[in-house]
Structure formats: C-alpha cells, structure tokens
Protein backbone atom coordinates (compact mmCIF):
# COMPACT_ATOMS: atom_id res chain seq x y z
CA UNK A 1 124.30 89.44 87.81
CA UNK A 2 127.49 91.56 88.89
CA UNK A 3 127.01 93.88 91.87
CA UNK A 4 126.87 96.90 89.76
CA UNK A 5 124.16 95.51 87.33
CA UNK A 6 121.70 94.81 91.10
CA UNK A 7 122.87 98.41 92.22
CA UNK A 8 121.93 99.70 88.82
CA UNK A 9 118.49 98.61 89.18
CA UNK A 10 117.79 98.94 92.82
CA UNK A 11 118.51 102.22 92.19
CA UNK A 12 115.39 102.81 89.71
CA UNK A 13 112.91 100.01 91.82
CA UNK A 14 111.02 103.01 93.63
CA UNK A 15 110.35 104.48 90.56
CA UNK A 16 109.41 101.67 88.36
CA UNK A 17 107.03 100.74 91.37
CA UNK A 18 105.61 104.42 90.82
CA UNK A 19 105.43 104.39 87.20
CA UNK A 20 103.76 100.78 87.01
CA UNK A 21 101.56 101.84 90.11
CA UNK A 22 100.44 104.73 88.36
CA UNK A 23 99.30 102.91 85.08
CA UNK A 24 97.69 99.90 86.37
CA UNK A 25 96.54 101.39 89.55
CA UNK A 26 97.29 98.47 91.45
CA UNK A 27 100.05 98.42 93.77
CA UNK A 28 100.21 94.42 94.16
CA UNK A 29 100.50 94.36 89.92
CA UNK A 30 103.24 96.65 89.68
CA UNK A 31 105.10 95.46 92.24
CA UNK A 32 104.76 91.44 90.14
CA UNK A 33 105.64 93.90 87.43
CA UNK A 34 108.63 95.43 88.80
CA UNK A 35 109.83 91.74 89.69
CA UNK A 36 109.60 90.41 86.42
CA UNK A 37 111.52 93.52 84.80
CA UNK A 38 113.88 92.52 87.36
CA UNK A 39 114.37 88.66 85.79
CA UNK A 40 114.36 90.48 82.30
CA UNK A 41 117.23 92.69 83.38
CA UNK A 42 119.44 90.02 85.10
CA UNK A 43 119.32 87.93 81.42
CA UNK A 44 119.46 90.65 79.28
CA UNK A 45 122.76 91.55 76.93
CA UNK A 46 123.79 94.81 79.52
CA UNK A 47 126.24 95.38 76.43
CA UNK A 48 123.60 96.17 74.42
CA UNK A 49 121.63 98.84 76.30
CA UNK A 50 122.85 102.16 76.13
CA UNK A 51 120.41 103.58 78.39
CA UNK A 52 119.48 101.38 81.56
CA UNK A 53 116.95 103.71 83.16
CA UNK A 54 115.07 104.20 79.30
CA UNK A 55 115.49 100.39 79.26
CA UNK A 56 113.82 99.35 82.31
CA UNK A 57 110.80 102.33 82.05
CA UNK A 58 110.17 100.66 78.65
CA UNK A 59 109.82 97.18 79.95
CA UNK A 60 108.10 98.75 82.93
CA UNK A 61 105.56 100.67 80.75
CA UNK A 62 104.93 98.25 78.12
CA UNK A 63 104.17 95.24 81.05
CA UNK A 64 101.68 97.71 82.51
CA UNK A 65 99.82 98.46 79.77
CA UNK A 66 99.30 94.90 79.02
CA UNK A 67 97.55 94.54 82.41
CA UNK A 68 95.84 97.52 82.11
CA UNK A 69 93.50 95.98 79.05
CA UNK A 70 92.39 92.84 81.18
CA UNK A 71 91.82 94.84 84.64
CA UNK A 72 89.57 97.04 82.69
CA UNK A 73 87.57 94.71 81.50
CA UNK A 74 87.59 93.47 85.09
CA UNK A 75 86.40 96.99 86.38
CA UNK A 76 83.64 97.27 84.21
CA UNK A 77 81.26 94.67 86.42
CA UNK A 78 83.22 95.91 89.68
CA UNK A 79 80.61 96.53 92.40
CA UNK A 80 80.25 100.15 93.62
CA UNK A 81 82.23 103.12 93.07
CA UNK A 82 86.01 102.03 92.40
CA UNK A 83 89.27 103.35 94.25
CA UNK A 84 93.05 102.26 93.63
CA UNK A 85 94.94 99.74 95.77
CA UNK A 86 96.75 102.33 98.40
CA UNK A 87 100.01 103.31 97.73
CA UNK A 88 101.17 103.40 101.31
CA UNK A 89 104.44 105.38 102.48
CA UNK A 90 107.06 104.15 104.54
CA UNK A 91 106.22 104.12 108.15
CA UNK A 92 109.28 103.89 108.99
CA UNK A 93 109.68 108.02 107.26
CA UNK A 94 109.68 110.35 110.22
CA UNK A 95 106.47 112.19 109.33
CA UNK A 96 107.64 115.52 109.13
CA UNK A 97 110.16 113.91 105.98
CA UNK A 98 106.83 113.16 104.09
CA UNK A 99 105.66 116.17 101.26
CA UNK A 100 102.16 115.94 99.78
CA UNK A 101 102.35 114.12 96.39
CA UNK A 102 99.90 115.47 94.22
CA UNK A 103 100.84 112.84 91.38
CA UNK A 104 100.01 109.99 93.24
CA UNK A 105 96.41 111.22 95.01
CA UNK A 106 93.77 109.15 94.93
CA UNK A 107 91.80 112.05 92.77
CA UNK A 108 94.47 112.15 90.49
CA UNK A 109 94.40 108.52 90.02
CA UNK A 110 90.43 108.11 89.58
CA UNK A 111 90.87 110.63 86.49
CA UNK A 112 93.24 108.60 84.76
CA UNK A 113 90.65 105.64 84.58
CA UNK A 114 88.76 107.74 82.51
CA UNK A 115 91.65 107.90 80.02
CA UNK A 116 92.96 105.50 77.18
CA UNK A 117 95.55 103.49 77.72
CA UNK A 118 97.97 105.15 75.21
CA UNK A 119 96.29 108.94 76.56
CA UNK A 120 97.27 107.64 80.08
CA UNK A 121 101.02 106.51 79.61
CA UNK A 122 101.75 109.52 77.14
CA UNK A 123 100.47 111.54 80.17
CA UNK A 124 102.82 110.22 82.85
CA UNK A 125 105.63 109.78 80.81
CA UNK A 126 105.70 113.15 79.86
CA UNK A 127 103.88 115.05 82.83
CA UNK A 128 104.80 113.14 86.03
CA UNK A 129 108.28 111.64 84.69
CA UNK A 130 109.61 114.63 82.42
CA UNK A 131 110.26 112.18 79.34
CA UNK A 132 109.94 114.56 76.11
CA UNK A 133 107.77 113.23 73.69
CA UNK A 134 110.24 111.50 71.13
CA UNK A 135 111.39 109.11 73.81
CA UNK A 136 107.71 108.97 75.20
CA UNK A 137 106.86 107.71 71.44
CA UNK A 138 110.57 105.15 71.63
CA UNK A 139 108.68 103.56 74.88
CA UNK A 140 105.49 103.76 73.23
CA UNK A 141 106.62 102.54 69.55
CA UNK A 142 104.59 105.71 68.27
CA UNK A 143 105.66 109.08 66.77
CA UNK A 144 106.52 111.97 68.84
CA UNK A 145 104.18 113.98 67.04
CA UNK A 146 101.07 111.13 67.84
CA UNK A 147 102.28 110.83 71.87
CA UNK A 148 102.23 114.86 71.89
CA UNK A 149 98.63 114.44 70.79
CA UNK A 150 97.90 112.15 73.50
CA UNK A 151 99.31 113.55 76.22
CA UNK A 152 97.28 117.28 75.26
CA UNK A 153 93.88 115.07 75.10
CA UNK A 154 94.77 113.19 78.41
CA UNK A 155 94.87 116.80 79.83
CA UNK A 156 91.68 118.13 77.98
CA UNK A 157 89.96 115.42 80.10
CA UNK A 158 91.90 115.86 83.76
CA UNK A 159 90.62 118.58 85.74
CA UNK A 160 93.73 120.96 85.91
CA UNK A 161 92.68 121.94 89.46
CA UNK A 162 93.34 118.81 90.68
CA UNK A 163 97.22 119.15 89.05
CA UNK A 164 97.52 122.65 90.44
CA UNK A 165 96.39 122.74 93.39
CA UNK A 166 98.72 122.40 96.31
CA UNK A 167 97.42 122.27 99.98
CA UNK A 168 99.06 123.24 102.99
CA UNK A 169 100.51 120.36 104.40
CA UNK A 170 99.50 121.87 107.68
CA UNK A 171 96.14 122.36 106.80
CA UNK A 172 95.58 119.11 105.40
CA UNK A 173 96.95 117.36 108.79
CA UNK A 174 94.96 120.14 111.36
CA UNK A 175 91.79 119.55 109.11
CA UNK A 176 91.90 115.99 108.95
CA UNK A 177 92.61 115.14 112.20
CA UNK A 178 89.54 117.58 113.15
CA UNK A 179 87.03 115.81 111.08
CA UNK A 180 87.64 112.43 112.87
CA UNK A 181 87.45 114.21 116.57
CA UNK A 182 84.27 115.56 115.19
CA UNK A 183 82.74 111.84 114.16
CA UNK A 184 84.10 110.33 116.94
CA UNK A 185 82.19 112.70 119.44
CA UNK A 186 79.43 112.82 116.70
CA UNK A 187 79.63 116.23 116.85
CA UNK A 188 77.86 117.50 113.91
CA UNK A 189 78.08 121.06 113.98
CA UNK A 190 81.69 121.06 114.09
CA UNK A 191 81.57 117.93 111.03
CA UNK A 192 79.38 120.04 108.89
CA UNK A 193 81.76 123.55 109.23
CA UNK A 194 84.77 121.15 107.82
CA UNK A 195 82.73 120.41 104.92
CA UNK A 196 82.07 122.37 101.75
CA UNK A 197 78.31 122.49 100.60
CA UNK A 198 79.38 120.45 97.08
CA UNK A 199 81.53 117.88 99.82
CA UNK A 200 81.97 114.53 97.46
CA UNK A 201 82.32 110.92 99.20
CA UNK A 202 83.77 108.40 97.37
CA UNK A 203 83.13 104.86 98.58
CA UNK A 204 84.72 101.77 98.08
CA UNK A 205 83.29 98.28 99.27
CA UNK A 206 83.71 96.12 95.93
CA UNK A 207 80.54 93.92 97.00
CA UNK A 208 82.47 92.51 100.01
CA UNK A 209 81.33 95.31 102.49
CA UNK A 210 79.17 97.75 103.17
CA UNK A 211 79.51 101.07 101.58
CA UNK A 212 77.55 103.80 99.24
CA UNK A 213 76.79 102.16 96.24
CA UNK A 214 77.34 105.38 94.07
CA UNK A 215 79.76 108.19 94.58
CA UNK A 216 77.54 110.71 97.22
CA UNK A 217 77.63 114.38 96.72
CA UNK A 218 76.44 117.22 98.62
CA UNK A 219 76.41 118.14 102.44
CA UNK A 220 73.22 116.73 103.21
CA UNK A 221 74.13 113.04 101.51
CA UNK A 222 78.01 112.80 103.09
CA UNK A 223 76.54 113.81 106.30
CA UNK A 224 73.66 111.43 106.36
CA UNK A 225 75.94 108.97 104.98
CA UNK A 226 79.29 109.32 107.69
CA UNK A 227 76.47 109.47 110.64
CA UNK A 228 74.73 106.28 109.43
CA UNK A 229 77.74 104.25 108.44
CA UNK A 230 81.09 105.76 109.87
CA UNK A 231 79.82 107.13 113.41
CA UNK A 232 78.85 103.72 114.73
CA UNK A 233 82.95 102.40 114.02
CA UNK A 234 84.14 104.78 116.83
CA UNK A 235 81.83 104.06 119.46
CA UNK A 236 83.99 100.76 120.15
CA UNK A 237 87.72 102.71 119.19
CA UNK A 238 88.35 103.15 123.21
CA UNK A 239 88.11 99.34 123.21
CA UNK A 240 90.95 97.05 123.68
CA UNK A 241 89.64 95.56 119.99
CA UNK A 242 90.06 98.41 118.48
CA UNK A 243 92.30 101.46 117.40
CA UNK A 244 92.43 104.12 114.45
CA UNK A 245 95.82 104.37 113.28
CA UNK A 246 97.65 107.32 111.47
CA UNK A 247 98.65 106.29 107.71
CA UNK A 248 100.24 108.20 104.88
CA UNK A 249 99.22 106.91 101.89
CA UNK A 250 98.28 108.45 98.05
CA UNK A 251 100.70 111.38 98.96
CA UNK A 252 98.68 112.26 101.98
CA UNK A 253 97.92 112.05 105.34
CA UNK A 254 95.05 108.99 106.28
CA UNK A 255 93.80 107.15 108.92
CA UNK A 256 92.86 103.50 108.95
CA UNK A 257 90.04 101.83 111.81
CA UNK A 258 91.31 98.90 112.89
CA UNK A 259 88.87 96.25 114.73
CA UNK A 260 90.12 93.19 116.48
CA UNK A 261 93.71 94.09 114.91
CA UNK A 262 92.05 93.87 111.12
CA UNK A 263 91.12 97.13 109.23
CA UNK A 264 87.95 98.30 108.29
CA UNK A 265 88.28 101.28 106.56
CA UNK A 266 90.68 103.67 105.02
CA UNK A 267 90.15 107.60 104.33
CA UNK A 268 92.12 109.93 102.77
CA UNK A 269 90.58 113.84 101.85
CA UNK A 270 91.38 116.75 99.49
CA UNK A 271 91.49 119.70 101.05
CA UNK A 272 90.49 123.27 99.46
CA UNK A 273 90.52 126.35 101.49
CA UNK A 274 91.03 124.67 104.97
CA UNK A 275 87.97 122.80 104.04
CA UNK A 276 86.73 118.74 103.43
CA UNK A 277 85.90 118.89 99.39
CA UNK A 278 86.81 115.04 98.87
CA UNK A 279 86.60 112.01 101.06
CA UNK A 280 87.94 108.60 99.94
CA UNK A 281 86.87 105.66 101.87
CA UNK A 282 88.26 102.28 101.19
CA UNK A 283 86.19 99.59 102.56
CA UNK A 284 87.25 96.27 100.06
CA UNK A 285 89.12 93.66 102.55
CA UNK A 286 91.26 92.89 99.73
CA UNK A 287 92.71 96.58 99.09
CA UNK A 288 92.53 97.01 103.04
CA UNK A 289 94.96 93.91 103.35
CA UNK A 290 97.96 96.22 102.19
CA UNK A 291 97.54 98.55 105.46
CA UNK A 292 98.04 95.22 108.03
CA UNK A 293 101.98 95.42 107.68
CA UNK A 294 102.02 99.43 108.37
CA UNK A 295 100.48 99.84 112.13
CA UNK A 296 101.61 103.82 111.53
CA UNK A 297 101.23 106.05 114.13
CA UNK A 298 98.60 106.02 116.78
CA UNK A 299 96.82 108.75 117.09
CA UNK A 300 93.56 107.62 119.26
C-alpha cells in the first residue's frame, strides 16, 4: 500500500475504533474489527472508491453488526447486570485536554443494548456521526425513508436526558473525587449527602467476582451495598499492595483499585446537580484487563 493510501486510513482509525466500539460495545471487537477493515483496504481497487471515509464506515458498520447478532445471544445467559468493555482515554492526554463525552458514557451505551441492531446503527450514524439518512440507508443497504424511521424509534426508547444533559466537568471531578474520600474514611454522612435519594448502582462481576447480582436502586440499597462490598477495598489502599489510580474512561473521569498491581474494580458516575445519580462498577477480570496498560494518575 502507497504511503498516502496508510495515511488515508490512519487518519479515520480513531473513529472507526469509535464507531465499531459503539455498536458492538466491545472495545477488544472493534479494535479486531478495525484491523481487518484495514487488510480489506490495503487489497481493495482505491480506483474504485470515490469516497474513502464512506468506504471504510461501511465496512466498519456492516463488520459490527455481524458481531453484534452472536454477542447478543452471548449476553442473554451473561451473569449479573452487564456493562461495556471500557473505552479508556489516552493517559498520555494532559487531563485538562480531556472534555466529557456524552456519546460514549457508559449510560449512553447500556441504552443502546436495548435497541435493534438496525435502530442502533441508524442512531449513531445519524446522531453521533452526522451521516444524513440517504447515506445512513447506502451503509445500511435500506431506504432513507426506512433508516429515518429507525433512527426516530431508537430515540423514542433512549432517555433524552441522558443525550442532553451536560455536567460540569468541574463538578463531575470535585464530586467524584469526594465520594471516594468519603468511602475510604467510611464516612457516611458525607457518602450519603453526595447521593440522590433514587442513587442507581450498576454492577458488573460476570460470575467471575463478587458483585450485586441485579442493578441496586435507592439510597438505602447503594449505601448498604458500597459499605458491605466497596469499604473493605480501601482499608488495605495505604499498603505497598495496593493503590487507586485516576482513569478517564467512557468520556469521564474514573478511578480503578488496584491490589497487588492487578485491578479490582472500576467506577465511573453521572452526575446531576453536583450530585451521585449513577454509579458504574466494573468488577469482570476480563473487562478489568484493559485498565493494566494505563497506570493513570495517582491520586491516593
């Protein structure tokens, strides 16, 4: 492949990553995906293609939604609540670079499981990559008219809060960084005033460790819950074995507990009116395994 053809690509990667991320909800699969567009484009007729970028979001798209229909089936006898592989941010990114990404939250990404597969890619075609809907229906081999139908029902079914609403980045670092001071001291009063009264924990062990079996909601449950099974983690943090380490991932700021240089657990939050109304706890070694290369920042 001539050096223009590579640049040409390289040049989309991050997005095709995104795109494929955002389908299959599995950062290792898009990123096999992305690869294999890759071997497509080097032996494909560059003559031929008028439009590289449509080109490669096609391949991209179509790929994805062939995975999606086998890891749903696979996610139907998952074990507990489920959560998306992290997409995890550069740590190499000074921090104040990063912006929240509300496209990419973990929220965002639980509500397009609940969609179909031609309801979900009409949706980020259209929404989150600003394709209209005639070349949304060229990628999709469907009628402008049918992807335009899609996309609306996609939306019926997505709470539109959680596409409008845009926290303080501020905020979302002061309040965050709060609520683990407040656990680590196991200081409840201050835990419970960063918490609405409708707080949501979502938990995600996959049957290899120990989490909430169902998604918790309400003060009393999340409390119970973070005192029971998260308290206990930071008792050992001030040992040489462990650390909690500062992690942007999802398009917001997380922290990972690391023990004996492996990590434990992940959590990431939504944050309405300088309050705690989502936490998202990843607990599955395998989706953990993606936060060993990114020590980020440490912060206790």
């Amino acid at each position: 492949m001539i050096s223009i053809e590579l640049d040409t690509f390289e040049s989309h990667r991050l997005k095709l990553t995104g795109l494929a991320y955002r389908i299959t909800g599995s950062i290792a699969e898009a990123e096999d995906i992305v690869q294999e567009t890759f071997l497509k484009w080097a032996n494909a007729d560059h003559k031929m293609i008028e439009s590289p970028y449509s080109w490669l979001i096609t391949v991209v798209t179509r790929m994805s939604l062939d995975h999606l229909k086998s890891a749903r089936v696979k996610r139907e006898s998952y074990i507990g609540p489920w959560l998306p592989e992290p997409f995890i941010a550069d740590n190499k990114t000074p921090e104040n670079e990063y912006e929240l990404d509300e496209s990419i939250t973990m929220a965002l990404m639980i509500l397009l499981e609940q969609l179909s597969s031609g309801e979900r890619a009409s949706f980020i075609l259209h929404d989150l990559f600003h394709f209209n809907f005639d070349e949304v229906g060229a990628i999709l081999d469907k009628t402008g008219v049918a992807c335009r139908k899609l996309a609306s029902r996609a939306r019926e079914k997505i709470d539109k809060d959680a596409l409008q609403h845009k926290p303080n980045k501020q905020d979302h670092l002061e309040i965050v960084s709060a609520f683990f001071e407040a656990v680590k001291k196991g200081d409840m009063t201050e835990l419970v005033s960063l918490l609405r009264e409708n707080v949501v924990l979502h938990a995600d062990g996959g049957g290899k460790a120990l989490a909430a079996l169902e998604i918790l909601e309400g003060l009393e449950l999340v409390v119970a819950f973070l005192q029971e099974k998260v308290a206990p983690s930071f008792v050992s943090v001030d040992s040489e074995d462990a650390a909690i380490t500062h992690v942007w991932f999802n398009g917001s700021p997380g922290f990972v507990i690391w023990l004996d240089e492996k990590p434990v657990s992940a959590f990431n939050f939504e944050i309405e009116g300088r309050m705690i109304q989502k936490i998202h706890a990843l607990r599955n070694p395998d989706k953990l395994s993606f936060y060993e290369p990114y020590s980020g920042k440490l912060i206790m």
